[in-house]
Protein backbone atom coordinates (compact mmCIF):
# COMPACT_ATOMS: atom_id res chain seq x y z
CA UNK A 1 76.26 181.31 156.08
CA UNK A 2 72.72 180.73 157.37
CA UNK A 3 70.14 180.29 154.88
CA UNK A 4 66.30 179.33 155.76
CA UNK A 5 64.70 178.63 151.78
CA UNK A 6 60.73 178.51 151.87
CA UNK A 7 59.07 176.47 149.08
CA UNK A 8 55.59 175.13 148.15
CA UNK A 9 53.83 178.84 146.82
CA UNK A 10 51.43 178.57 144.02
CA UNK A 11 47.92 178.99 143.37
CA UNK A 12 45.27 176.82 145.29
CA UNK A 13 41.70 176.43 145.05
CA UNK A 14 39.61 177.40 148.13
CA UNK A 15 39.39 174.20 150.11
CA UNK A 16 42.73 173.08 148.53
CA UNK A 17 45.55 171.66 150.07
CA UNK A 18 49.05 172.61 150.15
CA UNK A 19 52.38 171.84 152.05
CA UNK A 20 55.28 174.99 152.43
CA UNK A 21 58.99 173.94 153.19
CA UNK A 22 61.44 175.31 154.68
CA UNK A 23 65.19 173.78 154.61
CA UNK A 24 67.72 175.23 156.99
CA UNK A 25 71.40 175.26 156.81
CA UNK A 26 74.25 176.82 158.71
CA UNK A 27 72.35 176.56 162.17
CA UNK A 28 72.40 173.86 164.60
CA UNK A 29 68.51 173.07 163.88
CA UNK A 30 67.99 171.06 166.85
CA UNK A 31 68.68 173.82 168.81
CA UNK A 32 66.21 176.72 167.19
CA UNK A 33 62.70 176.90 167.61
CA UNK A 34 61.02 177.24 164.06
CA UNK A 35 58.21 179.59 163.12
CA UNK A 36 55.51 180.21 160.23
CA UNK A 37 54.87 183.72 160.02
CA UNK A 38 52.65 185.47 157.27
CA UNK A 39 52.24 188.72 155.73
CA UNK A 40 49.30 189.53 153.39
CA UNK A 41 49.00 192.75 151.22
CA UNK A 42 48.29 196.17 153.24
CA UNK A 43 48.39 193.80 156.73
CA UNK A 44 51.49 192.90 159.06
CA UNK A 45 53.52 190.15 159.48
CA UNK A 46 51.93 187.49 161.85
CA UNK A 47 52.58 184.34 163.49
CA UNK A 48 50.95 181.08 162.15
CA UNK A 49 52.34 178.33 164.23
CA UNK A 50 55.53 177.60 166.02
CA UNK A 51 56.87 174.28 166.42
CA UNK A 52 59.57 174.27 170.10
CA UNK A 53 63.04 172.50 169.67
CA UNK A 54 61.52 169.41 171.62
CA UNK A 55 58.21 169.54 169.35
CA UNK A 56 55.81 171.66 171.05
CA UNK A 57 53.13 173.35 168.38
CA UNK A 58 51.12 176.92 168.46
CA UNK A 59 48.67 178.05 165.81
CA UNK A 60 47.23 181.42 165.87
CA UNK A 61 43.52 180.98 165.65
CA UNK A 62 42.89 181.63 162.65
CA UNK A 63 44.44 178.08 161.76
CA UNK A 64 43.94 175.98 163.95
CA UNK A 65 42.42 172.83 163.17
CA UNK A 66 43.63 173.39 159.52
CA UNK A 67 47.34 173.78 159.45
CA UNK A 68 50.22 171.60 161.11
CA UNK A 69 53.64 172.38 161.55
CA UNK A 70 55.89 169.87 161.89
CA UNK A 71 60.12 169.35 161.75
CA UNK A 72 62.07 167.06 160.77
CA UNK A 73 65.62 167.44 162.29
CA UNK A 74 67.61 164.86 160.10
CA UNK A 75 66.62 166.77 156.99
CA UNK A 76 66.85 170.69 158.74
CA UNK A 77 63.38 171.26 157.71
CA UNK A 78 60.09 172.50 158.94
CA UNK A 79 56.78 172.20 157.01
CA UNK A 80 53.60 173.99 157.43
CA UNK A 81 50.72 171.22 156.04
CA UNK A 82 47.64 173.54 155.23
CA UNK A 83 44.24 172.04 154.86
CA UNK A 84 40.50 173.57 154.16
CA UNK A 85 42.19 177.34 152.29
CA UNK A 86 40.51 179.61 152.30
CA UNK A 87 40.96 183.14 150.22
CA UNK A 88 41.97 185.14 153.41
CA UNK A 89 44.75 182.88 153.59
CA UNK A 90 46.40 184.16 150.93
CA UNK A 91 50.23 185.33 151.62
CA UNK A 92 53.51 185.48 151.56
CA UNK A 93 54.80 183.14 154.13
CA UNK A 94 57.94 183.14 155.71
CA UNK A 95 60.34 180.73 157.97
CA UNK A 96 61.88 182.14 160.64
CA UNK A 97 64.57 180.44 162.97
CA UNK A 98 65.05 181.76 166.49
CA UNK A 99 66.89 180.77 169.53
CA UNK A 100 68.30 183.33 172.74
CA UNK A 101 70.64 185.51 170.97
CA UNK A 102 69.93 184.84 167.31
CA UNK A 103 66.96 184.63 164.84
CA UNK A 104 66.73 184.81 161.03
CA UNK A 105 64.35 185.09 158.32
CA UNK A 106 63.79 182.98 155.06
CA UNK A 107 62.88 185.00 151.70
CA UNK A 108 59.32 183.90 151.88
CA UNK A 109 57.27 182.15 149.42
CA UNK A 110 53.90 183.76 147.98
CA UNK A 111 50.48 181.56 147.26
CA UNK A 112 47.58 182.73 146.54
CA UNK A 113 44.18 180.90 147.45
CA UNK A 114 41.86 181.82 144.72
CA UNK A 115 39.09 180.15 142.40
């Protein structure tokens, strides 16, 4: 059974820091390239950043230069660092595994950046 499990929501001040997770099981991790994607209310899902199989990172725009993506493959995981909030960053934020011929979706975990 695959199962991608975000963690790390809360509240943050603007300018805060925070750090999502994301632990995988029942995939061959190595092999899958891992995504942040984002959904605030009223708006669509988006891409944050990606992170490649062999390490290669994407940010959308909108964070780059304040979020970093990063894997570790002995642990399964995949961690989106986010520095410098700001309200419009507020979300849920959701994993997502994909390879050629398979993807999958955590649960998502909501923060809010507010003062």
């Amino acid at each position: 059974q695959v199962q991608l499990v975000e963690s790390g929501g809360g509240l943050v001040q603007p300018g805060g820091s925070l750090r999502l997770s994301c632990a995988a099981s029942g995939i061959i991790f190595t092999s899958y390239a891992m995504h942040w994607f984002r959904q605030a209310p009223g708006k669509q899902r988006e891409l944050v950043a990606t992170i490649t199989s062999t390490g290669t990172t994407v940010y959308a725009d909108s964070v780059k230069g304040r979020f970093t993506i990063s894997r570790d493959n002995a642990k399964n995981a995949v961690y989106l660092q986010m520095n410098s909030l700001k309200p419009e960053d507020t979300a849920v934020y959701f994993c997502h595994a994909r390879r050629i011929g398979s993807l999958y979706w955590g649960q998502g975990t909501q923060f809010t950046v507010s003062s």
